[in-house]
C-alpha atoms as a PDB file:
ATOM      1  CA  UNK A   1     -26.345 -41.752  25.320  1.00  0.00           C
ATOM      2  CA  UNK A   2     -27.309 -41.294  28.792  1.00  0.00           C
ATOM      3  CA  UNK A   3     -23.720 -41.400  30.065  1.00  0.00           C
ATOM      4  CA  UNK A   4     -22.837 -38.387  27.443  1.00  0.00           C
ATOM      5  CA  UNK A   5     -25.841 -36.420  28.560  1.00  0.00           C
ATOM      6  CA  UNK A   6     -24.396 -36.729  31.934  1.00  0.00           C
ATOM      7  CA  UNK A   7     -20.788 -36.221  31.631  1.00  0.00           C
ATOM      8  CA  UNK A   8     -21.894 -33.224  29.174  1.00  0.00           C
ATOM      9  CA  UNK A   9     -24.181 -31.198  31.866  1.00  0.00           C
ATOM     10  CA  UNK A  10     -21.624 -32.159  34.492  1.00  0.00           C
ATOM     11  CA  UNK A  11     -18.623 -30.133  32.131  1.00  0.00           C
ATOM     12  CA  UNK A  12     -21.058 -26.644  32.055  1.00  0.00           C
ATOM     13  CA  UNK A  13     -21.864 -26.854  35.618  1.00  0.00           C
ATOM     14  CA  UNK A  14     -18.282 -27.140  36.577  1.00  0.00           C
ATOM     15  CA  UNK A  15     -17.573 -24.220  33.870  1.00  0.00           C
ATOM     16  CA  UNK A  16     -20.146 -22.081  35.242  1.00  0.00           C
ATOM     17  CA  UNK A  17     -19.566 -22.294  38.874  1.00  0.00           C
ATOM     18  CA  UNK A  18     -15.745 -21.729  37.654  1.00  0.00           C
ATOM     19  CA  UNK A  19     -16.552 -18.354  35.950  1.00  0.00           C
ATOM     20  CA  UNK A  20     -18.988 -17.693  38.795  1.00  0.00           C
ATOM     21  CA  UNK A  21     -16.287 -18.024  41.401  1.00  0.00           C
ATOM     22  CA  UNK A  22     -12.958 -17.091  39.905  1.00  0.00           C
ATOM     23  CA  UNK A  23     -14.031 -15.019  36.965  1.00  0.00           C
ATOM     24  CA  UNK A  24     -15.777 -11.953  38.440  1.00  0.00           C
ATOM     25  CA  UNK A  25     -13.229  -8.836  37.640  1.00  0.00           C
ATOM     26  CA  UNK A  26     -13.320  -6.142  40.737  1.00  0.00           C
ATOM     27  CA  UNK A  27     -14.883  -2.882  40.029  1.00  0.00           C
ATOM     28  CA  UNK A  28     -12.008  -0.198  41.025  1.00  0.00           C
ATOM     29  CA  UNK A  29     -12.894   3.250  41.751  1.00  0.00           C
ATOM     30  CA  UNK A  30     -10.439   6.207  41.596  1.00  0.00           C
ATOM     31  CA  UNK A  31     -10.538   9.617  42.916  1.00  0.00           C
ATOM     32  CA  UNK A  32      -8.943  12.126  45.149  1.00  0.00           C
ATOM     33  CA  UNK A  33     -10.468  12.619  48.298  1.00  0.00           C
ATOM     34  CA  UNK A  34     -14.049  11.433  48.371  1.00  0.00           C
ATOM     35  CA  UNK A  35     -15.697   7.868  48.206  1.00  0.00           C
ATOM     36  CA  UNK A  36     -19.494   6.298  48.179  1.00  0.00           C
ATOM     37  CA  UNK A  37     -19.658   2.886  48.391  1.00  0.00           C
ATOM     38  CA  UNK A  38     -23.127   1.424  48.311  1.00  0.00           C
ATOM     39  CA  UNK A  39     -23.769  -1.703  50.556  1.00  0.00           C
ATOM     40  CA  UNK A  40     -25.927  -3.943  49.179  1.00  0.00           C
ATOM     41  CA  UNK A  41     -25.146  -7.543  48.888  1.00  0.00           C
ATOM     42  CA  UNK A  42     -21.274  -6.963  49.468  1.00  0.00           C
ATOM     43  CA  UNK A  43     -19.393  -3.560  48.772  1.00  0.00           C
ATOM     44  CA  UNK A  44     -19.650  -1.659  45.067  1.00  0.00           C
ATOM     45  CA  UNK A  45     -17.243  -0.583  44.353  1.00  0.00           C
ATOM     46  CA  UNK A  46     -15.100  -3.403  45.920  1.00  0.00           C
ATOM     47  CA  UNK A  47     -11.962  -1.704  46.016  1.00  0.00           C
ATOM     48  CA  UNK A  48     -10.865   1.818  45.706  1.00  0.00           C
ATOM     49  CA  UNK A  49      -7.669   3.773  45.295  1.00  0.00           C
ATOM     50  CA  UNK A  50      -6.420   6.772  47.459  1.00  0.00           C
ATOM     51  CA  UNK A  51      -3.137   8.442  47.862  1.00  0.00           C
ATOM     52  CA  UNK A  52      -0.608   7.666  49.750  1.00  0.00           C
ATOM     53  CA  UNK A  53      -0.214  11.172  53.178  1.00  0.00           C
ATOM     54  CA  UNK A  54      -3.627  12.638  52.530  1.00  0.00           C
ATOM     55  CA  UNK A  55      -7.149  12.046  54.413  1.00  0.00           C
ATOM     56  CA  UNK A  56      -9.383  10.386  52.660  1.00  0.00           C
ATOM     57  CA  UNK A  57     -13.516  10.208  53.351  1.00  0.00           C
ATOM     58  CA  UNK A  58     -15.613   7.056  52.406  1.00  0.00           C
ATOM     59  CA  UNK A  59     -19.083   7.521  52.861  1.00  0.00           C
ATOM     60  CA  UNK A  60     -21.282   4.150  52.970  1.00  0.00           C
ATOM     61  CA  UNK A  61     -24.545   3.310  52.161  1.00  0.00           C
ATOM     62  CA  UNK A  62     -26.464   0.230  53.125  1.00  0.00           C
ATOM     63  CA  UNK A  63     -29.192  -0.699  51.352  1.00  0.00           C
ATOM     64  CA  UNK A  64     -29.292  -4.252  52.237  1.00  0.00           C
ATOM     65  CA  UNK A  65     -31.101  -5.386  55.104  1.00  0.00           C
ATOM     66  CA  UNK A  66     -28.716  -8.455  55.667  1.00  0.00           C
ATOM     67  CA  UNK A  67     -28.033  -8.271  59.528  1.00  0.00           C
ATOM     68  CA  UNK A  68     -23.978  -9.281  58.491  1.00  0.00           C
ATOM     69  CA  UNK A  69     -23.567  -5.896  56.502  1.00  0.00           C
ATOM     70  CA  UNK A  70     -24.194  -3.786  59.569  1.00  0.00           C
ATOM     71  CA  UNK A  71     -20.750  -3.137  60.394  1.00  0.00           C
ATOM     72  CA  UNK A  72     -17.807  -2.286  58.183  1.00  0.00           C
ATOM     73  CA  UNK A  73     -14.657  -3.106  59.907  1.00  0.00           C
ATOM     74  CA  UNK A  74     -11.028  -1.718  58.712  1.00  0.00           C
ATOM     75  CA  UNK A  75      -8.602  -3.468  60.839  1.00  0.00           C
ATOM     76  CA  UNK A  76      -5.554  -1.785  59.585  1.00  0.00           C
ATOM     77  CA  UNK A  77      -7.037   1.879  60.499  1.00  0.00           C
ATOM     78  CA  UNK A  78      -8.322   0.231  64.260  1.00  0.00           C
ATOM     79  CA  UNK A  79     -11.882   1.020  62.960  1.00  0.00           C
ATOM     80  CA  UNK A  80     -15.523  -0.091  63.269  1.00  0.00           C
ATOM     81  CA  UNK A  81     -18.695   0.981  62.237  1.00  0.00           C
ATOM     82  CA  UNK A  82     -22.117   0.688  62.533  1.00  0.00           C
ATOM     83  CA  UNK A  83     -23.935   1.091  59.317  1.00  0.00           C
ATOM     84  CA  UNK A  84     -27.776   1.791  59.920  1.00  0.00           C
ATOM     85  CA  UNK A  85     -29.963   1.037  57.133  1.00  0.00           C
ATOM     86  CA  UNK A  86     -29.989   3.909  54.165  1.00  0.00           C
ATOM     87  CA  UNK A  87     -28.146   6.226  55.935  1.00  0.00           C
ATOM     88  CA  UNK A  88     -25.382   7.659  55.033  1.00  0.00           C
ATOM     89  CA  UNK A  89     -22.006   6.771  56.868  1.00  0.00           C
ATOM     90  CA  UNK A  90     -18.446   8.556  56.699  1.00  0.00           C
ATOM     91  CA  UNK A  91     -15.409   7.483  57.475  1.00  0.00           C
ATOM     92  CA  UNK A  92     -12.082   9.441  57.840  1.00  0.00           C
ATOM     93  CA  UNK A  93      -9.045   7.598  56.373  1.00  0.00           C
ATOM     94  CA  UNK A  94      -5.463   8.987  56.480  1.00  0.00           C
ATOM     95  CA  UNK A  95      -3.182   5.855  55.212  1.00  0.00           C
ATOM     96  CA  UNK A  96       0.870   6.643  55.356  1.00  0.00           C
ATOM     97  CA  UNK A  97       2.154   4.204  53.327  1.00  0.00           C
ATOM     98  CA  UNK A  98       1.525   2.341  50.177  1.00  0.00           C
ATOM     99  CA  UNK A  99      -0.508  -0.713  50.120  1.00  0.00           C
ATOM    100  CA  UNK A 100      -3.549  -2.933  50.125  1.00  0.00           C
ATOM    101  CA  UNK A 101      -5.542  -2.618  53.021  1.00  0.00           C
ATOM    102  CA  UNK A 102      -8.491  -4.616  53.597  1.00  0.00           C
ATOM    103  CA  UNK A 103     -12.526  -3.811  54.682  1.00  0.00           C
ATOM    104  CA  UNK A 104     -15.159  -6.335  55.509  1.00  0.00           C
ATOM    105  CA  UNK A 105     -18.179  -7.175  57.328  1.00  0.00           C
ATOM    106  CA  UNK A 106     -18.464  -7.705  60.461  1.00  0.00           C
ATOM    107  CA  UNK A 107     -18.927 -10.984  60.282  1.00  0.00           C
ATOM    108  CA  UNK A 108     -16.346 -11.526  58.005  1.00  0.00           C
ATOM    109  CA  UNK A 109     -18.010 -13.001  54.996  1.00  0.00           C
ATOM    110  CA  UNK A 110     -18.174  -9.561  52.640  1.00  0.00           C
ATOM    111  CA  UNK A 111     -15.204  -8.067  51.586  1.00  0.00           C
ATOM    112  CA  UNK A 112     -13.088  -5.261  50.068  1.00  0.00           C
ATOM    113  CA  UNK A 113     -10.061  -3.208  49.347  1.00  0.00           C
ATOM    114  CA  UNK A 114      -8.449  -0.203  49.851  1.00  0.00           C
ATOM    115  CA  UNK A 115      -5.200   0.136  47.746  1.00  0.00           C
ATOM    116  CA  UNK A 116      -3.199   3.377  48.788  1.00  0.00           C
ATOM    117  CA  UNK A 117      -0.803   5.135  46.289  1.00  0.00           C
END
């Protein structure tokens, strides 16, 4: 009975740190020319959609006081940020081409998308 018990709870934790892991679905966001992402314990929304020849502003918020979350960094627009606590940051995107551009931390542990049009 024991050895059921065990093999039983071993199954659900396995399932549950599956789901945990591989089953969250991203949270897109889609507009025209105007973005608030709020900071707090990674980036919501996660990834956004712009279009393709057309400036773009993302304004972030931090709320978190995690010390890695105090810099967004978009390597494929050469750009880095500071992002003091609960105020409000913008950032001027102008992407040319179609495409899935990344942001993260700068530390490199948060992450998120931009996917151009």
């Amino acid at each position: 009975m024991d050895k059921v018990i065990v093999t039983s709870s071993g199954i659900a934790l396995i399932a549950v740190i599956y789901w945990f892991f591989f089953g969250k679905k991203e949270e897109v966001m889609e507009t025209n020319s105007a973005w608030d992402i709020l900071v707090e314990g990674g980036y919501k929304p996660s990834t956004i959609r712009i279009p393709a020849g057309k400036s773009s502003t993302i304004t972030f918020t931090r709320k978190d006081s995690n010390t890695c979350l105090e810099e967004i960094v978009l390597p494929d627009f050469k750009i880095k940020k500071f992002l003091p606590l609960n105020e409000p940051v913008a950032i001027t995107v102008s992407p040319t081409k179609p495409g899935a551009y990344t942001m993260h931390c700068g530390m490199n542990m948060f992450h998120g998308r931009i996917v151009v049009v």
